[in-house]
N, C-alpha and C. Protein backbone atom coordinates (compact mmCIF):
# COMPACT_ATOMS: atom_id res chain seq x y z
N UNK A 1 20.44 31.61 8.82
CA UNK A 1 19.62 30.83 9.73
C UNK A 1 20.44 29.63 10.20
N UNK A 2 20.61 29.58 11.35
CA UNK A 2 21.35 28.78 11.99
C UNK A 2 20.60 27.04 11.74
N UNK A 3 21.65 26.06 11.79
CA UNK A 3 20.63 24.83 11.82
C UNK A 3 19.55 23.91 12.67
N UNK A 4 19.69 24.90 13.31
CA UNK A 4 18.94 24.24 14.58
C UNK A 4 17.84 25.03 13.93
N UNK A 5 17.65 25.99 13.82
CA UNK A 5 16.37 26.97 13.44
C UNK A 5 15.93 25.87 12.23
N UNK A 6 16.81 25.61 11.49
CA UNK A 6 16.40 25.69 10.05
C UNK A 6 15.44 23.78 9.92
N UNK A 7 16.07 23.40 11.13
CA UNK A 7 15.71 21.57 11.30
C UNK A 7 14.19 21.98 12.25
N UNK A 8 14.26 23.18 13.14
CA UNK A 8 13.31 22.96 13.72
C UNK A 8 11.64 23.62 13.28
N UNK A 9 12.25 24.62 11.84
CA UNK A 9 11.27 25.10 10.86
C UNK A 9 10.67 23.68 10.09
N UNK A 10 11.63 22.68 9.78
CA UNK A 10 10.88 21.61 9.08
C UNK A 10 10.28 20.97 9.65
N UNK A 11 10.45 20.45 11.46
CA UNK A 11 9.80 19.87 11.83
C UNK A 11 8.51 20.13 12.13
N UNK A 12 8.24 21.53 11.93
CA UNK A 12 6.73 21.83 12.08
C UNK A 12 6.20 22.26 11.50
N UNK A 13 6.64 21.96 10.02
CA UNK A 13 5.83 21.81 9.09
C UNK A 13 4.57 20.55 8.98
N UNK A 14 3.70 21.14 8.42
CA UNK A 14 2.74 19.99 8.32
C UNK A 14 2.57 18.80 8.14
N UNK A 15 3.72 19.02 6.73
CA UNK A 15 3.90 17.97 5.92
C UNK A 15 4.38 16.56 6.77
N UNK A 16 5.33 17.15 6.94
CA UNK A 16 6.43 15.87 8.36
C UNK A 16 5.38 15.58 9.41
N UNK A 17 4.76 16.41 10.11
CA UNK A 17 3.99 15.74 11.36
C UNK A 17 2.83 14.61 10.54
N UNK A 18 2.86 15.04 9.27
CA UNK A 18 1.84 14.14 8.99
C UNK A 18 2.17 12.89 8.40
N UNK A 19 3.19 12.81 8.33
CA UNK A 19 4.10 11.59 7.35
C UNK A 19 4.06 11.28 8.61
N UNK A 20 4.68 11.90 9.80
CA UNK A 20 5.13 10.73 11.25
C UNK A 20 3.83 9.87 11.31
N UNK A 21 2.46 10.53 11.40
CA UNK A 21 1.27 10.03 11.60
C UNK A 21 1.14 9.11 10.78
N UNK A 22 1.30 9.28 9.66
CA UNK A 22 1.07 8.08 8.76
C UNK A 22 2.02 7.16 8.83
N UNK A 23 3.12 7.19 9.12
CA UNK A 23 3.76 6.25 9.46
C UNK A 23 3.50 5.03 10.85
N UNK A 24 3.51 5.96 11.96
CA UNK A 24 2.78 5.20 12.82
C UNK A 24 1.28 4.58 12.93
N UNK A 25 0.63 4.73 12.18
CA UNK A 25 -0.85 4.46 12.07
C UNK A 25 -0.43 2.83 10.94
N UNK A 26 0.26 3.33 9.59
CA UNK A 26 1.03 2.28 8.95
C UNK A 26 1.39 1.07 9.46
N UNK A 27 2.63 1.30 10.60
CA UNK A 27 2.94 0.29 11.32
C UNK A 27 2.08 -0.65 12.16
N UNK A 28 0.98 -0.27 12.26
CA UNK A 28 0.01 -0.29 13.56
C UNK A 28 -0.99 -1.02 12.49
N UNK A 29 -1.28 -0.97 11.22
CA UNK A 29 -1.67 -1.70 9.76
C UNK A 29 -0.95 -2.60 9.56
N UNK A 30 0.25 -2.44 9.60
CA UNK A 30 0.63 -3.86 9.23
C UNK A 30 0.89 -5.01 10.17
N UNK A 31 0.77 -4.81 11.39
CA UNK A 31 0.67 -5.62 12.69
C UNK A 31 -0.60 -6.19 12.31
N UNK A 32 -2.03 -5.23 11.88
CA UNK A 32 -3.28 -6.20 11.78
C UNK A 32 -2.83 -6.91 11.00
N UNK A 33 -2.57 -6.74 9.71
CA UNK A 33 -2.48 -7.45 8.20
C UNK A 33 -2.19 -8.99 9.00
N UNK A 34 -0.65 -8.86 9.07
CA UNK A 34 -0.01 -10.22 9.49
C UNK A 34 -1.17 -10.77 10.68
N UNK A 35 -1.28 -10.19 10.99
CA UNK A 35 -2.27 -11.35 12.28
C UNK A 35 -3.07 -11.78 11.34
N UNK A 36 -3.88 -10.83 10.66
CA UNK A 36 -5.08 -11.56 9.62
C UNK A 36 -4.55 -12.71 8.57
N UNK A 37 -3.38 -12.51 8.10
CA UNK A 37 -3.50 -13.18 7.84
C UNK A 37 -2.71 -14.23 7.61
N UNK A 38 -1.78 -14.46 8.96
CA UNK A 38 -1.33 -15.91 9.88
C UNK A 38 -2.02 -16.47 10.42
N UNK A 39 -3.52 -15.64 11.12
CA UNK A 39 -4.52 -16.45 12.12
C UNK A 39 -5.88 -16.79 11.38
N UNK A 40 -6.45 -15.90 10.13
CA UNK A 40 -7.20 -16.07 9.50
C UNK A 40 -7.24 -16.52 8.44
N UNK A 41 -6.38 -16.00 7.23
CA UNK A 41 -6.46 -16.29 6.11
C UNK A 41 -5.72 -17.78 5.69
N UNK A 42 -4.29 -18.17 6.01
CA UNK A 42 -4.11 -18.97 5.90
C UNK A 42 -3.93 -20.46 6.48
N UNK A 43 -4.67 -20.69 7.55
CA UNK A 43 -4.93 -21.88 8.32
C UNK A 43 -6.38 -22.57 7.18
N UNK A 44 -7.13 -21.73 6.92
CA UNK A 44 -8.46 -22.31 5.92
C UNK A 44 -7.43 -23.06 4.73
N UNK A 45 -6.58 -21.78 4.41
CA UNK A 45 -5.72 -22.20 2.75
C UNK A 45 -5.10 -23.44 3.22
N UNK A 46 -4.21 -23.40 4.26
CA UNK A 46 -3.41 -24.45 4.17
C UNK A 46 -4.11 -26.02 4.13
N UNK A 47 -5.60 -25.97 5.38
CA UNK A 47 -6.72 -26.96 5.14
C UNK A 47 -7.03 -27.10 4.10
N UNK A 48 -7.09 -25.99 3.15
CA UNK A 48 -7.58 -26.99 1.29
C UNK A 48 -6.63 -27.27 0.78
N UNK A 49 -5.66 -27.16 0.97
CA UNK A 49 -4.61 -27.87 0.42
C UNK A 49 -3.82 -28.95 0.62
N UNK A 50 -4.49 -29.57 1.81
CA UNK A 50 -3.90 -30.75 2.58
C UNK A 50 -3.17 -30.42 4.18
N UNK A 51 -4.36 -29.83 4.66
CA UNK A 51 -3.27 -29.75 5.91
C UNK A 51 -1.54 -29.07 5.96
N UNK A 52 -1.54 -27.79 5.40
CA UNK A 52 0.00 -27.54 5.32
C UNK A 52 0.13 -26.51 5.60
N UNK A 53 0.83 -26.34 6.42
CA UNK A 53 1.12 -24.79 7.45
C UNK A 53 2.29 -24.33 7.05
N UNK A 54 1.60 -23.31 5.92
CA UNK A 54 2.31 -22.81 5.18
C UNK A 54 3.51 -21.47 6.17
N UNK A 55 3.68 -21.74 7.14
CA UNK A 55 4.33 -20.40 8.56
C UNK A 55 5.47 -21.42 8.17
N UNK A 56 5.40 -23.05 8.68
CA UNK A 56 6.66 -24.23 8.74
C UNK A 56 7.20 -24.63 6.92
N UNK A 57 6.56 -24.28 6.10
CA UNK A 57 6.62 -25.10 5.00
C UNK A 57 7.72 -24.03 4.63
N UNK A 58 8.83 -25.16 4.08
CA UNK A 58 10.62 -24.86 4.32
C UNK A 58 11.13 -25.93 3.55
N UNK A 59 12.04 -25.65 2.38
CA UNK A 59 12.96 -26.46 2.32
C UNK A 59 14.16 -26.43 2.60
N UNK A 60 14.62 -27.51 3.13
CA UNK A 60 16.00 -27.43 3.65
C UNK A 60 17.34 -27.67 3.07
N UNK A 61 18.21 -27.16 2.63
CA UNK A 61 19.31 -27.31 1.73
C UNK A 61 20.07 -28.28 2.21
N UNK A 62 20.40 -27.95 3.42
CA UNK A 62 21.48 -28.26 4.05
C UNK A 62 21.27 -28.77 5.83
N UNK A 63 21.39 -30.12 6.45
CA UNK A 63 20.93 -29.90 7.52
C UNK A 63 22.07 -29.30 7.83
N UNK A 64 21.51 -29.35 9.76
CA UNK A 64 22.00 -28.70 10.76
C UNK A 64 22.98 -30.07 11.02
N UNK A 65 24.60 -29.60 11.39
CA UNK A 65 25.62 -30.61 11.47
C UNK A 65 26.10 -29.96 12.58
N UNK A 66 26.91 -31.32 12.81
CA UNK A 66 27.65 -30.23 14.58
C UNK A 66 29.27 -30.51 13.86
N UNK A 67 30.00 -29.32 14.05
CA UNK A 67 31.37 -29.42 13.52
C UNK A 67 32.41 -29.77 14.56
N UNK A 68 33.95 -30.04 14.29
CA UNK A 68 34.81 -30.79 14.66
C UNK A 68 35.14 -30.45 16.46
N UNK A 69 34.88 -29.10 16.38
CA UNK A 69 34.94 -28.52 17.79
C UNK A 69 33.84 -28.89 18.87
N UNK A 70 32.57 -29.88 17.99
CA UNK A 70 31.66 -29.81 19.06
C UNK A 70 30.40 -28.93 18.68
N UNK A 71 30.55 -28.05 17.89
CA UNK A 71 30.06 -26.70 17.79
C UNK A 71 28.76 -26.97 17.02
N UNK A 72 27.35 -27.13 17.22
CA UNK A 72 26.46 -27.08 16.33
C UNK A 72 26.25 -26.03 14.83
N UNK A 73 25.99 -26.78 13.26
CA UNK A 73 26.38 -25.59 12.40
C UNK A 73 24.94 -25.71 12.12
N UNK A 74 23.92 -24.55 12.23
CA UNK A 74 22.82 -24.40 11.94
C UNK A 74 22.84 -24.93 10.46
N UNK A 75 21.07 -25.46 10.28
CA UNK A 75 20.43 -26.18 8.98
C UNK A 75 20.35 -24.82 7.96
N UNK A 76 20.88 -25.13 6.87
CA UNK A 76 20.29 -24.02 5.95
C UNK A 76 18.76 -24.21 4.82
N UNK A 77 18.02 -23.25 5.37
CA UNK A 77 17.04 -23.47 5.14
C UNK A 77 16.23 -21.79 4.33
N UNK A 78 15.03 -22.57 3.30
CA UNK A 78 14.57 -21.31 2.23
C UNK A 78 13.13 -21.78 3.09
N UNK A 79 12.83 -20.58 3.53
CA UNK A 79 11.39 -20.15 4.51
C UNK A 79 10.63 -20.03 3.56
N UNK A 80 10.06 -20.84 2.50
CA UNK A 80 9.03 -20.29 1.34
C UNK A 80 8.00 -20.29 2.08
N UNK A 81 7.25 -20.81 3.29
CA UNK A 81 5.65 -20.57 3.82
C UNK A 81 6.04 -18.66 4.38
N UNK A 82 6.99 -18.41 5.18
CA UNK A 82 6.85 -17.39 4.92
C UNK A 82 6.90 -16.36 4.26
N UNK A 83 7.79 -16.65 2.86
CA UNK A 83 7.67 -15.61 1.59
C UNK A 83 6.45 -15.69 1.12
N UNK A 84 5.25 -17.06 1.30
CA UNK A 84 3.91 -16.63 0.44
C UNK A 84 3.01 -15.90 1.48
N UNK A 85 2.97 -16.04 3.13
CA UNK A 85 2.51 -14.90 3.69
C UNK A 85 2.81 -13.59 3.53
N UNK A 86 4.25 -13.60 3.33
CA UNK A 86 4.56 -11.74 3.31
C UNK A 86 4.19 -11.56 1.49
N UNK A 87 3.92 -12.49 0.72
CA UNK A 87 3.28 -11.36 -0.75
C UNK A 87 1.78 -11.58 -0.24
N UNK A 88 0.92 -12.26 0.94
CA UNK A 88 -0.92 -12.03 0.65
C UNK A 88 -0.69 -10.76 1.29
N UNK A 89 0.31 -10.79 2.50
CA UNK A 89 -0.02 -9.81 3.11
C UNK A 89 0.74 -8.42 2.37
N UNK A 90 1.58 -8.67 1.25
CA UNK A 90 1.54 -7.55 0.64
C UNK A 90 0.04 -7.00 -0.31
N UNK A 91 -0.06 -7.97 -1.03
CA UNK A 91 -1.42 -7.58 -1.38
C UNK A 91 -2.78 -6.85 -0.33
N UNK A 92 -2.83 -7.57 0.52
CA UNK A 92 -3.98 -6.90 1.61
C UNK A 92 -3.38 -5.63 1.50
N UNK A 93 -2.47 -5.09 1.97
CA UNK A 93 -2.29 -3.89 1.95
C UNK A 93 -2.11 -2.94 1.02
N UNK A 94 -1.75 -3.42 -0.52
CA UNK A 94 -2.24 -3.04 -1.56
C UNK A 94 -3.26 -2.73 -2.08
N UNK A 95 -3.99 -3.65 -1.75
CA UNK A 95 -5.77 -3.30 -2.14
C UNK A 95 -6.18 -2.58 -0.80
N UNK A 96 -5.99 -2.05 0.40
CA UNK A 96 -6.52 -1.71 1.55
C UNK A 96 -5.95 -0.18 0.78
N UNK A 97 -4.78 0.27 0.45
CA UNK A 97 -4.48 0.99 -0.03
C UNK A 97 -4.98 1.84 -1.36
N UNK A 98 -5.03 0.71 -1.92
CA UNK A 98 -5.64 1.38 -3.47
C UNK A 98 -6.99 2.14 -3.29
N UNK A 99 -8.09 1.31 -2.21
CA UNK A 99 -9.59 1.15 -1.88
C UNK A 99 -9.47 3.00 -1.15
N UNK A 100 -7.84 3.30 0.00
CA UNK A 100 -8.28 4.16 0.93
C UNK A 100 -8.00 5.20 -0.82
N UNK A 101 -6.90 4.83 -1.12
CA UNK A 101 -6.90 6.21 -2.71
C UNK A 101 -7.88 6.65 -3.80
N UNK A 102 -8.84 5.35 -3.84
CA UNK A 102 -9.64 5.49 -4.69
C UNK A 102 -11.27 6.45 -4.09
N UNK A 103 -11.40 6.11 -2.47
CA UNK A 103 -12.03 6.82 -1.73
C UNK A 103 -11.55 8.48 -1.43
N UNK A 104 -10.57 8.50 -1.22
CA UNK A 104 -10.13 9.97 -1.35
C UNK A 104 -9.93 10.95 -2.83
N UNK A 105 -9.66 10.27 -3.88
CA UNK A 105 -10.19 10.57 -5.21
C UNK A 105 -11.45 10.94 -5.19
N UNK A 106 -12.51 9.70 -4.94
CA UNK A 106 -13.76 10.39 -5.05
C UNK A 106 -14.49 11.29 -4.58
N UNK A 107 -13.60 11.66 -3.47
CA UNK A 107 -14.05 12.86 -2.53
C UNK A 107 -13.71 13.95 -2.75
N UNK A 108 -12.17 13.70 -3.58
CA UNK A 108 -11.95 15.17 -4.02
C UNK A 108 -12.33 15.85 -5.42
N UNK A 109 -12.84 14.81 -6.19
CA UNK A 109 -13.80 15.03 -7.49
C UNK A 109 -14.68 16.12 -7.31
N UNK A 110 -14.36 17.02 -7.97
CA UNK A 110 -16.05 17.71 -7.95
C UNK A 110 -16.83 17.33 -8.48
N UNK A 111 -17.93 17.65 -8.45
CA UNK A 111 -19.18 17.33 -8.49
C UNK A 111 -19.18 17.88 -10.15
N UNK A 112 -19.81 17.07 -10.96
CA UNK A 112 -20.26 17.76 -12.39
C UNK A 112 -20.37 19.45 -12.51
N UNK A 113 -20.27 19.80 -12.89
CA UNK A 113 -20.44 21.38 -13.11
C UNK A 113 -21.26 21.91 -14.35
N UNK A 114 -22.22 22.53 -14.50
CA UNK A 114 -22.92 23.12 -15.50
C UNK A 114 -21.94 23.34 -16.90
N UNK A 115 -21.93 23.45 -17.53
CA UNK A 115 -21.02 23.60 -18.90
C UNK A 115 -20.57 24.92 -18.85
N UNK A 116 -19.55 25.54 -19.14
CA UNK A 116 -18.96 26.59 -19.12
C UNK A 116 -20.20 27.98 -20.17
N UNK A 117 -20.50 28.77 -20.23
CA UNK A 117 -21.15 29.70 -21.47
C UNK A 117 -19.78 29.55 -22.51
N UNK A 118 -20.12 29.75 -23.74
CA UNK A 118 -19.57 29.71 -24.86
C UNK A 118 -18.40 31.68 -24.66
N UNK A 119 -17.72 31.31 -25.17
CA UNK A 119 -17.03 32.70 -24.97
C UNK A 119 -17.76 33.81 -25.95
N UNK A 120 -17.62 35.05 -25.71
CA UNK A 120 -17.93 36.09 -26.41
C UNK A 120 -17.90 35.97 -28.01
N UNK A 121 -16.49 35.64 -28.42
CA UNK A 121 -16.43 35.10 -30.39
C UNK A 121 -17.08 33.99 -30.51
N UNK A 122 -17.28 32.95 -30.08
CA UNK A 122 -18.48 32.03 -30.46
C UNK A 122 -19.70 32.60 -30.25
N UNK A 123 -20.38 33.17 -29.67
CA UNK A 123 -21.50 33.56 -29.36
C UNK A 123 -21.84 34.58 -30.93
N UNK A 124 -20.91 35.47 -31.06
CA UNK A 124 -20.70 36.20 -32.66
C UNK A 124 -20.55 35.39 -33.46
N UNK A 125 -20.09 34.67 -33.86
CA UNK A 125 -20.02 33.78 -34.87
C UNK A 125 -20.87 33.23 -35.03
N UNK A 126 -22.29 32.69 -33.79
CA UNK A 126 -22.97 31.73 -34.02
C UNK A 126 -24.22 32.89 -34.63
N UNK A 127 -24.10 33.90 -34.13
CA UNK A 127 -25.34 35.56 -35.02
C UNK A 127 -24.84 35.50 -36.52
N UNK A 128 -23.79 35.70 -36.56
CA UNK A 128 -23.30 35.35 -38.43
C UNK A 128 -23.81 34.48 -38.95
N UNK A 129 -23.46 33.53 -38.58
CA UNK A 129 -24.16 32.33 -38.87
C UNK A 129 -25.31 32.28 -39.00
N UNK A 130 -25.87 32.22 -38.20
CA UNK A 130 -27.43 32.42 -38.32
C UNK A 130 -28.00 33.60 -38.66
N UNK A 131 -27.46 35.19 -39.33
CA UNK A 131 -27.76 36.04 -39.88
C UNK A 131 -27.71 35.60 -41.12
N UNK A 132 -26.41 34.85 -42.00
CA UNK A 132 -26.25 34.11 -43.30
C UNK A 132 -27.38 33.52 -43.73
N UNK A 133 -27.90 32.83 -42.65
CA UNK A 133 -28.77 31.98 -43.24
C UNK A 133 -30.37 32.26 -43.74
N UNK A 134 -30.65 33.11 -43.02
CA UNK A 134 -31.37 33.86 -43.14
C UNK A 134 -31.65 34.61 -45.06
């Protein structure tokens, strides 16, 4: 089987069209997340905490210097307001995740089932038994 055959047997497999889907639907999730929660979630947080917009909140190592040529040398700087947005918004999507797995679990649960009958040698054993006693 030539490779063209053999790349174009996988691509239409199920499996892959459905990973693409989930992938793009994904991406299209995590665009909400961050809006939710740059525009929602943390403007309230940063208000209880004193007014601090946690998007700017940065410390700076090193400013920004202009070197011998003239040449501006950018400030070096640790973006911590945005490392604590990207872990809520890892979480949102963790729990949005866990919530869609734990819903598809329960769906694929069956339903209780009547108890199995006892097999044929228990069923004899339990006449012995109760012939003994007798």
């Amino acid at each position: 089987m030539g490779l063209i055959a053999e790349f174009k047997e996988f691509v239409s497999r199920g499996n892959v069209l459905d990973l693409a889907v989930g992938v793009v639907i994904g991406a299209a999730f995590g665009k909400i997340v961050t809006a939710f929660v740059d525009k929602i979630i943390m403007p309230p947080v940063g208000l209880l905490v004193g007014g601090v917009d946690f998007s700017k909140w940065a410390i700076t190592l090193k400013e920004a210097t202009v070197d011998a040529a003239g040449k501006e040398v950018p400030a070096v700087v640790l973006g911590l307001g945005e490392f604590v947005n990207s872990i809520i918004q890892f979480l949102i999507i963790a729990l949005a995740i866990f919530l869609v797995v734990k819903a598809a679990n329960r769906v694929r649960k069956p339903a209780d089932a009547a108890p199995a009958a006892p097999a044929e040698e228990v069923l004899l054993l339990r006449e012995i038994r109760d012939s003994l006693k007798r």
